[in-house]
Protein backbone atom coordinates (compact mmCIF):
# COMPACT_ATOMS: atom_id res chain seq x y z
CA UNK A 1 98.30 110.33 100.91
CA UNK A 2 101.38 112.01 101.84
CA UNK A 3 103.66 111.75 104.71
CA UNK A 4 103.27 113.28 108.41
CA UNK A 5 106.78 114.46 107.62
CA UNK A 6 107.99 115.86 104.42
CA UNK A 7 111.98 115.40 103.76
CA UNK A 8 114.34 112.90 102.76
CA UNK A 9 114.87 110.10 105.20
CA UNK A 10 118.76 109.74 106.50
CA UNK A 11 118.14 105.67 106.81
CA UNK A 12 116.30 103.34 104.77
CA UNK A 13 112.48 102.63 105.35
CA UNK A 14 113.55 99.07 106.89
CA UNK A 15 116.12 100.71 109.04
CA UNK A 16 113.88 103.47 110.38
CA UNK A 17 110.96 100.79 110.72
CA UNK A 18 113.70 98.72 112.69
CA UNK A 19 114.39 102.22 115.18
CA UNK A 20 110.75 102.88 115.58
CA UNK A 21 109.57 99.31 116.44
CA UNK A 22 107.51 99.70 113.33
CA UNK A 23 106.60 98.04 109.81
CA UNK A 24 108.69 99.49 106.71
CA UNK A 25 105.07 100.83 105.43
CA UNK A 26 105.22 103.04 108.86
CA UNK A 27 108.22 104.37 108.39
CA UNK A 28 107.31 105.62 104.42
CA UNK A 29 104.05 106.92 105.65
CA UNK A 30 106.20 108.57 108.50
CA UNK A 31 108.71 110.54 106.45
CA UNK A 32 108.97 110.98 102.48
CA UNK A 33 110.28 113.21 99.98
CA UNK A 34 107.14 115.11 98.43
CA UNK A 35 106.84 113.49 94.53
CA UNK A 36 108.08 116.43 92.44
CA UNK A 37 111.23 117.06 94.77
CA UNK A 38 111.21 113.06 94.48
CA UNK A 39 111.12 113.60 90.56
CA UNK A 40 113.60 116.40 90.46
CA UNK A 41 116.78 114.20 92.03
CA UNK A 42 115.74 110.99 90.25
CA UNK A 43 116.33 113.52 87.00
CA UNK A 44 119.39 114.93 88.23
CA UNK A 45 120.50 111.33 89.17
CA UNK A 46 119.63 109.76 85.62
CA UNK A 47 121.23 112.81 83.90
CA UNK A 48 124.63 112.79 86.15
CA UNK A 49 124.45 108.38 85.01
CA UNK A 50 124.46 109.67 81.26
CA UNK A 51 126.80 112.22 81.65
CA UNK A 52 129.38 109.79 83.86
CA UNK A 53 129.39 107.03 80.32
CA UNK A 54 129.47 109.65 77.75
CA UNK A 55 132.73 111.03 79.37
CA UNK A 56 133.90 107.69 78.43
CA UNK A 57 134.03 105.95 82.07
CA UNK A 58 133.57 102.56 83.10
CA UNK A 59 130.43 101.31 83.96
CA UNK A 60 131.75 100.13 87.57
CA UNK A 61 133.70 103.84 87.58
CA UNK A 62 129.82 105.58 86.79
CA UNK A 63 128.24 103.07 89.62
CA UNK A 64 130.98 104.06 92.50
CA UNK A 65 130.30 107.54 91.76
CA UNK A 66 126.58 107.65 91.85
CA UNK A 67 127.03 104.96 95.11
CA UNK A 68 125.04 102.27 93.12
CA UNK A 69 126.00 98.72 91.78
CA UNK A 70 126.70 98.72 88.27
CA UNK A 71 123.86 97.21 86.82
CA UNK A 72 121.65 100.09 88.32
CA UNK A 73 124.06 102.88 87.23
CA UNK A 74 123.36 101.12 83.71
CA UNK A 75 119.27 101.33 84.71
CA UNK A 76 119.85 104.67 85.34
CA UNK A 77 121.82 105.49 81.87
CA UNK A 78 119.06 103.58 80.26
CA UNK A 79 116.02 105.66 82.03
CA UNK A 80 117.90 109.05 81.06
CA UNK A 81 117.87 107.54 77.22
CA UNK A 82 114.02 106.56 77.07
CA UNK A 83 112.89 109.51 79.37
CA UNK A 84 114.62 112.50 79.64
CA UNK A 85 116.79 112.31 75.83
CA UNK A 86 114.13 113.00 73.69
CA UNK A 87 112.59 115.85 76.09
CA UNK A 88 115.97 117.36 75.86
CA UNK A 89 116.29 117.46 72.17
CA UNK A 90 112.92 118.86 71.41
């Protein structure tokens, strides 16, 4: 099923649910991101993670710039490695 409104949502699903006097299921079914432009920033987010470490910066440095705690800027290094490395190299 997809959303009544396609587009990124400015607040969280809890916050919007919170604003519309509505569950956090609501609010997703309300407003999402269609799945492949979903897809294509999780990529570019992943990649920019890898990118970030290789240049030799701290794990809490990669986590500030990506706006993410630093044990899901190393998720995200890790997802780039299993997903997107080997589709890169061949």
């Amino acid at each position: 099923m997809t959303a009544l409104h396609q587009g990124k949502r400015v607040y969280t699903a809890k916050e919007m649910g919170k604003i519309m006097n509505r569950s956090e299921r609501t609010a997703r079914k309300f407003m999402a991101l269609p799945r492949n432009e979903y897809e294509k920033e999780a990529k570019q987010r992943r990649l920019k993670s890898f990118v970030l470490r290789e240049s030799g910066l701290k794990w809490s440095d990669v986590a500030e710039k990506l706006g993410t705690t630093v044990n899901g800027a190393i998720a995200l290094y890790k997802r780039y490695e299993k997903l997107d490395l080997n589709e890169n190299r061949g």
